[in-house]
PDB file of N, CA and C in Angstrom:
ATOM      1  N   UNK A   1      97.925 168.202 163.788  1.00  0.00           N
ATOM      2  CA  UNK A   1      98.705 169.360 163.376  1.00  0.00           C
ATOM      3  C   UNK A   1      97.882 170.619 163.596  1.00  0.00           C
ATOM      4  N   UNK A   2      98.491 171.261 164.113  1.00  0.00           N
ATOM      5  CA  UNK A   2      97.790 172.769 164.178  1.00  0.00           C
ATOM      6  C   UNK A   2      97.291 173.752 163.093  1.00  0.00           C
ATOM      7  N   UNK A   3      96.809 174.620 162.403  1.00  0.00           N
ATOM      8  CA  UNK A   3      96.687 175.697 161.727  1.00  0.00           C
ATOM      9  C   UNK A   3      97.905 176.593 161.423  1.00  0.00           C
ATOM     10  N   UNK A   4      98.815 176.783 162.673  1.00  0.00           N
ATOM     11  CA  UNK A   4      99.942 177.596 162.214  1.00  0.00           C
ATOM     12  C   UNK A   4     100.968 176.343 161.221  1.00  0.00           C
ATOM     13  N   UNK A   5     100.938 176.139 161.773  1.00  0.00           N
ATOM     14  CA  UNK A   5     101.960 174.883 161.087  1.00  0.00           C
ATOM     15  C   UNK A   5     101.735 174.420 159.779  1.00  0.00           C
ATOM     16  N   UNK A   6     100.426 173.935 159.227  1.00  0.00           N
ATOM     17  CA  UNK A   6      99.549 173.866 158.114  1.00  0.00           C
ATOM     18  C   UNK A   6      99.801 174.929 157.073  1.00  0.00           C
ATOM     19  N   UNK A   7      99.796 176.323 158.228  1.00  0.00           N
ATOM     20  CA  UNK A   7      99.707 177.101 156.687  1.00  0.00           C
ATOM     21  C   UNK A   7     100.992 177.319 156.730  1.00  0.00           C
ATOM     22  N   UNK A   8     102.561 177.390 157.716  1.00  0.00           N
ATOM     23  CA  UNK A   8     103.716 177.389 157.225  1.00  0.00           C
ATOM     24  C   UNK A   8     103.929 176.251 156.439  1.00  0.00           C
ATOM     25  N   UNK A   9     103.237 175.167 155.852  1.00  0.00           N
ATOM     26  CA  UNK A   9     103.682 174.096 155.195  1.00  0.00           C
ATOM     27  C   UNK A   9     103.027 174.534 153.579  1.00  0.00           C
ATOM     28  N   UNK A  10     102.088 174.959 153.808  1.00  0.00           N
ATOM     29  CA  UNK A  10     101.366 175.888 152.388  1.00  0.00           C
ATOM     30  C   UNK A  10     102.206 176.533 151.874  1.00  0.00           C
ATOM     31  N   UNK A  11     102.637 177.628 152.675  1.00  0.00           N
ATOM     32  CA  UNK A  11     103.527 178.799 151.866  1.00  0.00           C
ATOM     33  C   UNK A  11     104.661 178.593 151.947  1.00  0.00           C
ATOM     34  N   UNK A  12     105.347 177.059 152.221  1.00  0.00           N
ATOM     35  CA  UNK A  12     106.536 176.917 151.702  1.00  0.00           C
ATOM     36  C   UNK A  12     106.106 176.651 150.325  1.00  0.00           C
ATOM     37  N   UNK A  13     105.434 175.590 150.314  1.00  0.00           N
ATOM     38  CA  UNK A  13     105.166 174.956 149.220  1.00  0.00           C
ATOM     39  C   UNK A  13     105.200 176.211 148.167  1.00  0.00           C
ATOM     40  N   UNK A  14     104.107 177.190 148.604  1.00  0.00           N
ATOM     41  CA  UNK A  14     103.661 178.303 147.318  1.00  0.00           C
ATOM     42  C   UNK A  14     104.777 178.495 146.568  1.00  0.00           C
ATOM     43  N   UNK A  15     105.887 178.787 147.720  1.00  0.00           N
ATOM     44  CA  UNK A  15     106.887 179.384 147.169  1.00  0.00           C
ATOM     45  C   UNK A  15     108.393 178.470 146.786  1.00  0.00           C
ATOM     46  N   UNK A  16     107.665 177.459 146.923  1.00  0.00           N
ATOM     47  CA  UNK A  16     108.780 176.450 145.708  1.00  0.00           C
ATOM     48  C   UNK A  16     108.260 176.862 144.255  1.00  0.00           C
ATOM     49  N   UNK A  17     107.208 176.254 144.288  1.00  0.00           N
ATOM     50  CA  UNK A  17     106.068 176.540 143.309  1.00  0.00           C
ATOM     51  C   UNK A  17     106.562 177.802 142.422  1.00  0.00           C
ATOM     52  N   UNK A  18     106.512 178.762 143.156  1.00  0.00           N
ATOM     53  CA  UNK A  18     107.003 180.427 142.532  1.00  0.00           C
ATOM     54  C   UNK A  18     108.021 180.078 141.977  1.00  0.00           C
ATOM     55  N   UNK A  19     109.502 179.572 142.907  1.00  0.00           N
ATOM     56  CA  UNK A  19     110.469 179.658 143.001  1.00  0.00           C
ATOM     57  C   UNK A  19     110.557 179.203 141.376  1.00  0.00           C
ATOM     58  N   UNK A  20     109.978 178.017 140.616  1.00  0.00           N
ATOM     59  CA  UNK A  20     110.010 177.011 140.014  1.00  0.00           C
ATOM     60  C   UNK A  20     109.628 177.684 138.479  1.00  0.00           C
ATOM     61  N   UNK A  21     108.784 178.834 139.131  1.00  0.00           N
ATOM     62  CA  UNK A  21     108.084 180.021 138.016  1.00  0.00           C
ATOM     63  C   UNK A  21     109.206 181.113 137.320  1.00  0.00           C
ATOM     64  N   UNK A  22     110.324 181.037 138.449  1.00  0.00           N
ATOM     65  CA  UNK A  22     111.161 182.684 138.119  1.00  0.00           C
ATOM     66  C   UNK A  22     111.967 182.357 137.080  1.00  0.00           C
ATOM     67  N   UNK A  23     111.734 181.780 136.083  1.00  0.00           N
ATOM     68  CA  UNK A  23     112.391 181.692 135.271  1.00  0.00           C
ATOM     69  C   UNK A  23     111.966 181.225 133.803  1.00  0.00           C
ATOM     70  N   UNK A  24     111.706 182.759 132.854  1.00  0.00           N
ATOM     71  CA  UNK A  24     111.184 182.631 131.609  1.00  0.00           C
ATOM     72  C   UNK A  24     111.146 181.223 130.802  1.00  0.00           C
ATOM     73  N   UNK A  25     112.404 180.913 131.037  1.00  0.00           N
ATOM     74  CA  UNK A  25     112.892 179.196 130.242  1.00  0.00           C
ATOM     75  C   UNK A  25     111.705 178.152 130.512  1.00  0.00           C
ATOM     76  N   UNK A  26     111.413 178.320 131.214  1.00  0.00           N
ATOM     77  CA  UNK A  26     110.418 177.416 132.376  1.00  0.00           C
ATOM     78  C   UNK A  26     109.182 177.585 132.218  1.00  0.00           C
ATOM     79  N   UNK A  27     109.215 178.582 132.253  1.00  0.00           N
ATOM     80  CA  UNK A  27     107.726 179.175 131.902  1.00  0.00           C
ATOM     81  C   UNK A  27     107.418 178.643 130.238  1.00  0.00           C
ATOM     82  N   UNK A  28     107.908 178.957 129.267  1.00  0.00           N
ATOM     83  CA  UNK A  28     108.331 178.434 128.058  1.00  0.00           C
ATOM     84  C   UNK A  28     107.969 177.031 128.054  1.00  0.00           C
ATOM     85  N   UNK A  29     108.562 176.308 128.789  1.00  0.00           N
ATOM     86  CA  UNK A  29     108.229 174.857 128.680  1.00  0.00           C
ATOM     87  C   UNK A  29     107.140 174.458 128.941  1.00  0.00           C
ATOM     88  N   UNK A  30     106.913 175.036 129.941  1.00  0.00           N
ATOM     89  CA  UNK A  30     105.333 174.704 130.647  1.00  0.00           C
ATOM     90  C   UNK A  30     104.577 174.653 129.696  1.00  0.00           C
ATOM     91  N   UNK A  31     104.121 176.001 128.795  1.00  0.00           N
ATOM     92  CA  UNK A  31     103.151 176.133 128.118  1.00  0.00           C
ATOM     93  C   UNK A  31     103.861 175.257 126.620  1.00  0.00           C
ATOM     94  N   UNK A  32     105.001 174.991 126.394  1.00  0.00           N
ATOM     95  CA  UNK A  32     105.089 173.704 125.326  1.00  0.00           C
ATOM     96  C   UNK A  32     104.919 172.657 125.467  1.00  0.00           C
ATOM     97  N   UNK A  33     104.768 172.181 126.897  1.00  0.00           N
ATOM     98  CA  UNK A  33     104.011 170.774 127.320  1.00  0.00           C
ATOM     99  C   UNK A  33     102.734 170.900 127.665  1.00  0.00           C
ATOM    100  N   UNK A  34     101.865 171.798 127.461  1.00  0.00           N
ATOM    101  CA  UNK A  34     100.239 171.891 127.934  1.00  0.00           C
ATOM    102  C   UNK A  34      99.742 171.810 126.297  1.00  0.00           C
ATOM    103  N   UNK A  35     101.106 171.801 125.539  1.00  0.00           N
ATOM    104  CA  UNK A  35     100.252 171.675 124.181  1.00  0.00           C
ATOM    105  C   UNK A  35     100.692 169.777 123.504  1.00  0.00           C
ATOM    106  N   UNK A  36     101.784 169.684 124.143  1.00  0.00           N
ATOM    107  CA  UNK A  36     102.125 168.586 123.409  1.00  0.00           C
ATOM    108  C   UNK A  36     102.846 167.439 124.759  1.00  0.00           C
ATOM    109  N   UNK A  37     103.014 166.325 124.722  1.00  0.00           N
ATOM    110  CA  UNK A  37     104.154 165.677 125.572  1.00  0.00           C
ATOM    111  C   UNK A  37     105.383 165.350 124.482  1.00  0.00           C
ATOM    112  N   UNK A  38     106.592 166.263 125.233  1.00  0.00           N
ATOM    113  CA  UNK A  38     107.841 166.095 124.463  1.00  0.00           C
ATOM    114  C   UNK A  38     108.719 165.733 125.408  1.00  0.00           C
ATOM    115  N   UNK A  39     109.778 165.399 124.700  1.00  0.00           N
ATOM    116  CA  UNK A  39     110.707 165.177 125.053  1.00  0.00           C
ATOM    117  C   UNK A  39     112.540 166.521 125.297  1.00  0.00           C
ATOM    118  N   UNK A  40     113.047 166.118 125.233  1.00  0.00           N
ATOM    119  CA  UNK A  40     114.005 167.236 126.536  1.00  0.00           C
ATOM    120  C   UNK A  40     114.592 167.611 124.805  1.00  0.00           C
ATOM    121  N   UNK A  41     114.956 167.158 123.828  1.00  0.00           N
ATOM    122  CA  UNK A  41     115.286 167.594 122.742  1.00  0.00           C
ATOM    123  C   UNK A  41     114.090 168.645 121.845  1.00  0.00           C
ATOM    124  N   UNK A  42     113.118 168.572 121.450  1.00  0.00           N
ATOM    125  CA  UNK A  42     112.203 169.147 121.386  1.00  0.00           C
ATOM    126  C   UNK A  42     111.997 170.033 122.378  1.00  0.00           C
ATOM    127  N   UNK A  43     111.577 170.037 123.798  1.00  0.00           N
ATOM    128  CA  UNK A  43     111.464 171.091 124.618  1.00  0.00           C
ATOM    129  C   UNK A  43     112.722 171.864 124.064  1.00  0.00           C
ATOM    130  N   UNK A  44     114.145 171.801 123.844  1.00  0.00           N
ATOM    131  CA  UNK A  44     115.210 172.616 123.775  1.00  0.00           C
ATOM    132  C   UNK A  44     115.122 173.093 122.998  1.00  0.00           C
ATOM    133  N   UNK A  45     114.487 173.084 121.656  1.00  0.00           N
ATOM    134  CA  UNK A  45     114.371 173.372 120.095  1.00  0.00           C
ATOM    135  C   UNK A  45     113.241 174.467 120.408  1.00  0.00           C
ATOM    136  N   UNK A  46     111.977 173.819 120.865  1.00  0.00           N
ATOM    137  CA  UNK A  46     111.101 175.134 120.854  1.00  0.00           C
ATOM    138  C   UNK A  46     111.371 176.347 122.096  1.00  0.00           C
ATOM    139  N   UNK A  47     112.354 176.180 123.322  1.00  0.00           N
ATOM    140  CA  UNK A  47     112.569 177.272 123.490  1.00  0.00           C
ATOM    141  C   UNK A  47     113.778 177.872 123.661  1.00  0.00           C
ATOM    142  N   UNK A  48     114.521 176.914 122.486  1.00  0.00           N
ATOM    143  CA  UNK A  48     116.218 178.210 122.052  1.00  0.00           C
ATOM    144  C   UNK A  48     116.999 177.655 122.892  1.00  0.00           C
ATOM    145  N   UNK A  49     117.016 176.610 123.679  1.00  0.00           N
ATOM    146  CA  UNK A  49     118.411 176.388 124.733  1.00  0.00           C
ATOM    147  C   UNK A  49     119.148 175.457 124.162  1.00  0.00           C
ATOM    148  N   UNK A  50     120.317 174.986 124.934  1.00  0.00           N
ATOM    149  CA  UNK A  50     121.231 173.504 124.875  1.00  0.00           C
ATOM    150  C   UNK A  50     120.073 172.687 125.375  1.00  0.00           C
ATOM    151  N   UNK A  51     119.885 171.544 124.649  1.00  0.00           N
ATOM    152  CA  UNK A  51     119.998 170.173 125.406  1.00  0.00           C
ATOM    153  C   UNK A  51     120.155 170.187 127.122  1.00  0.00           C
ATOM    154  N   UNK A  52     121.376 170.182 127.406  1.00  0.00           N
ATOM    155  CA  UNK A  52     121.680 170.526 129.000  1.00  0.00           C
ATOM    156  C   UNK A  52     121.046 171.497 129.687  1.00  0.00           C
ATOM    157  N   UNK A  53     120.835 172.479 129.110  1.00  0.00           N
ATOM    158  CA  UNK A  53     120.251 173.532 129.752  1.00  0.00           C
ATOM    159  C   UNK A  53     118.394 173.157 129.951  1.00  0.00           C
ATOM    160  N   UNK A  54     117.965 172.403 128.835  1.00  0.00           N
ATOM    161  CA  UNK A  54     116.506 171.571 129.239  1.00  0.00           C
ATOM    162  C   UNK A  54     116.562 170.914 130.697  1.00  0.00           C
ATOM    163  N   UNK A  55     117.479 170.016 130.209  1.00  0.00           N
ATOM    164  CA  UNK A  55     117.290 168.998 131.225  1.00  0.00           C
ATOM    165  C   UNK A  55     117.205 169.654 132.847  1.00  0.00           C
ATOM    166  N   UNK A  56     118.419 170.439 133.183  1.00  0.00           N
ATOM    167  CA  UNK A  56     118.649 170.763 134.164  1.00  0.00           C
ATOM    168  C   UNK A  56     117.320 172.090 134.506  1.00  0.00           C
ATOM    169  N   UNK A  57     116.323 172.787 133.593  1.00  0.00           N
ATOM    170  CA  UNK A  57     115.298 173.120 133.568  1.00  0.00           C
ATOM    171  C   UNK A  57     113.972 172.086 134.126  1.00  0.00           C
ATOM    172  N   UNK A  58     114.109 170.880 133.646  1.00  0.00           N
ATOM    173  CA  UNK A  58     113.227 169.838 133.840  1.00  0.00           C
ATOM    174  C   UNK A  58     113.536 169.204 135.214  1.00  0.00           C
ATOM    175  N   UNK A  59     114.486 169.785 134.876  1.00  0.00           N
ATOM    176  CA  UNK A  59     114.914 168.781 136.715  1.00  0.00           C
ATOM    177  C   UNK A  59     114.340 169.469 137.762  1.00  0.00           C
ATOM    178  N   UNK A  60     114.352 171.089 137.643  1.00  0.00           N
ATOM    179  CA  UNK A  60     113.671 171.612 138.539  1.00  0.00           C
ATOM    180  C   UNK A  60     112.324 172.133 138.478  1.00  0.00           C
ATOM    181  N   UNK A  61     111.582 171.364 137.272  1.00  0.00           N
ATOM    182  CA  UNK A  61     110.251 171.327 137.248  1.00  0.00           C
ATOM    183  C   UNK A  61     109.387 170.086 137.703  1.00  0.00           C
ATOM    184  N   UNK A  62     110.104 168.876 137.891  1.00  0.00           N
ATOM    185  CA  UNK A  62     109.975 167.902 138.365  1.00  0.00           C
ATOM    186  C   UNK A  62     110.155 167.908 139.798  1.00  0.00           C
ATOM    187  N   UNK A  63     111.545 168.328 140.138  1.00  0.00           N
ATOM    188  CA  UNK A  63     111.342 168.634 141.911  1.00  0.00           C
ATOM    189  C   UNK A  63     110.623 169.313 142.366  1.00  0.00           C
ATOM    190  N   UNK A  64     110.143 170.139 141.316  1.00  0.00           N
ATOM    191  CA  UNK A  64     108.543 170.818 141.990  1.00  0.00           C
ATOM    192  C   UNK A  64     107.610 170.310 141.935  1.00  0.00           C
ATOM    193  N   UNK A  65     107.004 169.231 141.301  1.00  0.00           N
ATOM    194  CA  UNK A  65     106.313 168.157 141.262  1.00  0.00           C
ATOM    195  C   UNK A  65     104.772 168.774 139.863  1.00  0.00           C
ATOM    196  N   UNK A  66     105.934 170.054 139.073  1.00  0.00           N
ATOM    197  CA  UNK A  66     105.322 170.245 138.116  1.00  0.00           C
ATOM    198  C   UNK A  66     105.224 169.568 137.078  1.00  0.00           C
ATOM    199  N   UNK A  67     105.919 168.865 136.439  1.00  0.00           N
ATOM    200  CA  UNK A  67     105.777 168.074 135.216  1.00  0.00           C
ATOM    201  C   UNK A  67     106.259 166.338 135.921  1.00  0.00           C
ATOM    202  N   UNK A  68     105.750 165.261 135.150  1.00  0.00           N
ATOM    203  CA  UNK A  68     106.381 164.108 135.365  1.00  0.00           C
ATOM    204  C   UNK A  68     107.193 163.535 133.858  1.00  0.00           C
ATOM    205  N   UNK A  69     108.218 162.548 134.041  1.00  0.00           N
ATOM    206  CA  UNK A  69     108.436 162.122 133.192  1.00  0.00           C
ATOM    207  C   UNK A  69     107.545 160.620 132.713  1.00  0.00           C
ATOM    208  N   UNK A  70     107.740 160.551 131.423  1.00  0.00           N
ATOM    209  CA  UNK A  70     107.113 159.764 131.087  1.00  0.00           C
ATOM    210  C   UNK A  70     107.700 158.441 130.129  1.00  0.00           C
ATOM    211  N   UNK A  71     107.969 157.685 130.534  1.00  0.00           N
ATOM    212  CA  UNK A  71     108.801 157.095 129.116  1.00  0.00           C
ATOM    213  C   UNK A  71     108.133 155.894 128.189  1.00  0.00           C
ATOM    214  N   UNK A  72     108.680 156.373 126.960  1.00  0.00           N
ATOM    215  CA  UNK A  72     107.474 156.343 125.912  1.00  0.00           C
ATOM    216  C   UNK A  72     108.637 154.871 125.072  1.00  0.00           C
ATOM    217  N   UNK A  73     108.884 153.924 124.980  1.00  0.00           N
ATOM    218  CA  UNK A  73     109.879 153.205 124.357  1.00  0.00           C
ATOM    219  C   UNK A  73     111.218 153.214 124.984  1.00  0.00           C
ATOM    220  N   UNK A  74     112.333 154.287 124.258  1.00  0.00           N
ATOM    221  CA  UNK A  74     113.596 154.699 124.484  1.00  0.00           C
ATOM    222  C   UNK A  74     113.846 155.906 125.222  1.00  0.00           C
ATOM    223  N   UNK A  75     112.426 156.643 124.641  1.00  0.00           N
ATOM    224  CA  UNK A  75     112.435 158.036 124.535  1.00  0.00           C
ATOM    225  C   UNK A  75     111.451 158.132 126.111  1.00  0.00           C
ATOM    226  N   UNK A  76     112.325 159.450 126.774  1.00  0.00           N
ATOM    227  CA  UNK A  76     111.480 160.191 128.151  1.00  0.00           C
ATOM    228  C   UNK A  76     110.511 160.856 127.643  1.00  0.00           C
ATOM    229  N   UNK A  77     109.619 161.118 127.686  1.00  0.00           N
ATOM    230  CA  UNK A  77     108.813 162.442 127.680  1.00  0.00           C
ATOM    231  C   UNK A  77     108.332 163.270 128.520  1.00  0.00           C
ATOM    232  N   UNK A  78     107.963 164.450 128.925  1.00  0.00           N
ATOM    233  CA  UNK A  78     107.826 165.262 129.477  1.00  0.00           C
ATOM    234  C   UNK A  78     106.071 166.093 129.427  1.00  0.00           C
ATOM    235  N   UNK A  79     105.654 165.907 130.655  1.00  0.00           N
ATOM    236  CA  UNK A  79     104.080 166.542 130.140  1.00  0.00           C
ATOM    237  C   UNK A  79     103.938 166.966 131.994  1.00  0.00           C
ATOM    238  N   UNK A  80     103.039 167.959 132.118  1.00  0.00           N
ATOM    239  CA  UNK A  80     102.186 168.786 132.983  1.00  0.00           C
ATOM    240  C   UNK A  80     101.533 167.569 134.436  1.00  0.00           C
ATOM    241  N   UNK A  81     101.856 167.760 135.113  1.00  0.00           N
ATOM    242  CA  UNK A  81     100.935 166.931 136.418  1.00  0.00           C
ATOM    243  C   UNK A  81     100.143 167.811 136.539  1.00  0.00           C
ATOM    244  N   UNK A  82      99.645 169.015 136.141  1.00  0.00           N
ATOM    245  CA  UNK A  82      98.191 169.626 136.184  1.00  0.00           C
ATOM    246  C   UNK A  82      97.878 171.008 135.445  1.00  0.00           C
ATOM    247  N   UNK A  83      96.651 170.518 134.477  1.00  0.00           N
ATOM    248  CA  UNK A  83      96.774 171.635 133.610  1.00  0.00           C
ATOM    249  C   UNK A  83      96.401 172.462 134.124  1.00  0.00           C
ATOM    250  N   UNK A  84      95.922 172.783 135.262  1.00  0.00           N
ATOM    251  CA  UNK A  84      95.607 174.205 136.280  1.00  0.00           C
ATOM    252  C   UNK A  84      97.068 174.958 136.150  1.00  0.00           C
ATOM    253  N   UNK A  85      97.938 174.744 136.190  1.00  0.00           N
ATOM    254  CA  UNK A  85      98.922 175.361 135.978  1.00  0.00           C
ATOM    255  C   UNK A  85      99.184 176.487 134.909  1.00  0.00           C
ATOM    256  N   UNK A  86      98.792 175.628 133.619  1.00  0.00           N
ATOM    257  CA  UNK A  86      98.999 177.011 132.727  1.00  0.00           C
ATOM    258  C   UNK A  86      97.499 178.065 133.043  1.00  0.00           C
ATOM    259  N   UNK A  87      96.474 177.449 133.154  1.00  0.00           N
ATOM    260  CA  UNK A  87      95.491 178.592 133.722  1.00  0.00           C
ATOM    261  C   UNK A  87      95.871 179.488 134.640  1.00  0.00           C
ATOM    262  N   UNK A  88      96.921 179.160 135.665  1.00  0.00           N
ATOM    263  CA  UNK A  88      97.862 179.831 137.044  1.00  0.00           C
ATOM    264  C   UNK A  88      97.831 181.383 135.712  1.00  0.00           C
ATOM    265  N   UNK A  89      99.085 180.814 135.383  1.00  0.00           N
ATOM    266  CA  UNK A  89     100.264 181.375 134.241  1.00  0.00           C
ATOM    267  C   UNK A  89      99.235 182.547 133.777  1.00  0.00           C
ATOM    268  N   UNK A  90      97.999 182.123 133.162  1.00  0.00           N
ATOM    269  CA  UNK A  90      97.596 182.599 131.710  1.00  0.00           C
ATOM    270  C   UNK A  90      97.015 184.233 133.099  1.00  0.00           C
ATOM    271  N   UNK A  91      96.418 183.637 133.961  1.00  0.00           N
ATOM    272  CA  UNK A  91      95.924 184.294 134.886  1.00  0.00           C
ATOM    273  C   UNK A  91      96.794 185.996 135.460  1.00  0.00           C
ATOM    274  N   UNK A  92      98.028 185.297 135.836  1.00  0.00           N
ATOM    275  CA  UNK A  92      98.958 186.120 135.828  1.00  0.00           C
ATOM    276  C   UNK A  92      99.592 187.152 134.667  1.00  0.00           C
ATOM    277  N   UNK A  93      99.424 186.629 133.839  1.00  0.00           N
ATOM    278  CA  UNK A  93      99.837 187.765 132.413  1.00  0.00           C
ATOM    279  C   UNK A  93      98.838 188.246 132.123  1.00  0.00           C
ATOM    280  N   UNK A  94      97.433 187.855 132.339  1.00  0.00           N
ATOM    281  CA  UNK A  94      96.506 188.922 132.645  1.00  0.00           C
ATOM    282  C   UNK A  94      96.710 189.896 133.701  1.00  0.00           C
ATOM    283  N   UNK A  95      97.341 189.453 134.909  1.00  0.00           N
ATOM    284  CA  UNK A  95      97.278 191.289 135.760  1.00  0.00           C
ATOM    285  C   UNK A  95      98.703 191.751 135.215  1.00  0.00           C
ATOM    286  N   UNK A  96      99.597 191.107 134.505  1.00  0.00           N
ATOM    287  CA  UNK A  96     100.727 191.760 134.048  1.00  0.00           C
ATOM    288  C   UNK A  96     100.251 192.845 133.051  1.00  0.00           C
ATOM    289  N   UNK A  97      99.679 192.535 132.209  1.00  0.00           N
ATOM    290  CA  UNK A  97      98.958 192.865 130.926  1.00  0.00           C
ATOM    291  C   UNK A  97      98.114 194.275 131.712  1.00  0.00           C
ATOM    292  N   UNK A  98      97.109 194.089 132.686  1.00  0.00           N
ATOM    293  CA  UNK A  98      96.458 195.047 133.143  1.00  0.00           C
ATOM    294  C   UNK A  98      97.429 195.985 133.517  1.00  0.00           C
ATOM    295  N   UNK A  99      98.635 195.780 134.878  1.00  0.00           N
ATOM    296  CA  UNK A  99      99.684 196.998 135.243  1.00  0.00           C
ATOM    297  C   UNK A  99     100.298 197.436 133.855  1.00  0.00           C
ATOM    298  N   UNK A 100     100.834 197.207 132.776  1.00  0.00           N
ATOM    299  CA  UNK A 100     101.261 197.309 131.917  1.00  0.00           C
ATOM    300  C   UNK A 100     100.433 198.680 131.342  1.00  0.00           C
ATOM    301  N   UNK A 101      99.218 198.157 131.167  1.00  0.00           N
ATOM    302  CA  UNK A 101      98.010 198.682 130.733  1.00  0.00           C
ATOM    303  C   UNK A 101      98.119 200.186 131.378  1.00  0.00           C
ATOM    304  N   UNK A 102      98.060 200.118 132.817  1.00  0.00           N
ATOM    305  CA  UNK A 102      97.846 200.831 133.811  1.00  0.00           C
ATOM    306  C   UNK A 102      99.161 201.982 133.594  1.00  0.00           C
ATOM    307  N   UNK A 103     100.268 201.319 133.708  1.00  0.00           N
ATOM    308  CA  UNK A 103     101.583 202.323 133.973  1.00  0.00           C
ATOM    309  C   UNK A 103     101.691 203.126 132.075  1.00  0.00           C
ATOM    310  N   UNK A 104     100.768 202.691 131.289  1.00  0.00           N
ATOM    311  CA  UNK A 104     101.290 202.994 130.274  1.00  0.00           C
ATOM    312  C   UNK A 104      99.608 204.299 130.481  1.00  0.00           C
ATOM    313  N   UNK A 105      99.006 204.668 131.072  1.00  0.00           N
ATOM    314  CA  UNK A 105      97.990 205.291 130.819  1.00  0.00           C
ATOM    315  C   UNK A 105      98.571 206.494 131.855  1.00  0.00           C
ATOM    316  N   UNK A 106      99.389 206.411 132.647  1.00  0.00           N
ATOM    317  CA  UNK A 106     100.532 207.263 133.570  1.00  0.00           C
ATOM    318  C   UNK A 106     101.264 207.732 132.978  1.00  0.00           C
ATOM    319  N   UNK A 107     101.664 207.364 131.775  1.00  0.00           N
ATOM    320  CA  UNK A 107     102.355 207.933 131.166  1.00  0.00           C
ATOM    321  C   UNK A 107     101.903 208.939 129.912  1.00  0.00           C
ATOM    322  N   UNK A 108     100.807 208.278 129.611  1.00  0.00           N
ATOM    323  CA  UNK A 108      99.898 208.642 128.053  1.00  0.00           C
ATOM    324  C   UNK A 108     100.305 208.463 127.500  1.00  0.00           C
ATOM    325  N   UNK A 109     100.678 206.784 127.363  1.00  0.00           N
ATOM    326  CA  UNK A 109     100.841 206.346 126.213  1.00  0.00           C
ATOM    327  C   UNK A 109      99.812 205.846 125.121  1.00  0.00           C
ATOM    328  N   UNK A 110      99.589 206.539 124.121  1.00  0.00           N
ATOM    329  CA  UNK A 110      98.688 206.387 123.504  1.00  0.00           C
ATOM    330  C   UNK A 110      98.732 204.828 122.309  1.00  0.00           C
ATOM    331  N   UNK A 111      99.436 204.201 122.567  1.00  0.00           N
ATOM    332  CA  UNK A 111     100.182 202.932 121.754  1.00  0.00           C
ATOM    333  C   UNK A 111      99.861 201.431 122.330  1.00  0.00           C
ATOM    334  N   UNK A 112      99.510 201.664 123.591  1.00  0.00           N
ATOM    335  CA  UNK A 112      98.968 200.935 124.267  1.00  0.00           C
ATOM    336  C   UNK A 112      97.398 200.635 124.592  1.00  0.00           C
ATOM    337  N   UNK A 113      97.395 199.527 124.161  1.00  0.00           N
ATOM    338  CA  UNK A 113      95.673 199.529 123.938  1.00  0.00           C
ATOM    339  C   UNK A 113      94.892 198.407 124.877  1.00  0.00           C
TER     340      UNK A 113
END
């Protein structure tokens, strides 16, 4: 395989990956499974959705090959295929946090610290 090809196979990937990110709900889960392995009822409880609305969340965290399921007895559970992930995350709301920082010192906002 060539180099061009290699890295068009990278930055698809990146951007499933992203794709998999654009959505607060998700993000939410992530960091409730880097603390615990739950299940799709629990994931829904700690971040405010339906039931259905988990699952079909999990479904596309799994086709990203972000979380696996796990099944524990009866019960699925749900946990992280790599905790580099929330480090990704934590990484990113640090330069959010910095522009934030930044656009609020453009403004003089003095409230922002």
């Amino acid at each position: 395989m060539d180099n061009a090809f290699l890295s068009q196979e990278i930055t698809e990937l990146h951007a499933d990956i992203c794709s998999a990110l654009a959505d607060p709900r998700r993000i939410l889960m992530l960091y409730a499974m880097s603390e615990n392995t739950l299940n799709v009822s629990d994931l829904a409880n700690q971040v405010g959705i339906s039931q259905p609305a988990a699952s079909r969340h999990l479904k596309v965290l799994r086709e990203r090959g972000l979380v696996r399921a796990v099944r524990n007895g009866a019960c699925v559970e749900y946990r992280l295929t790599d905790d580099r992930l929330i480090q990704a995350l934590d990484l990113l709301r640090g330069v959010l946090r910095d522009r934030i920082h930044y656009r609020a010192s453009l403004i003089g906002d003095p409230s922002i610290d």
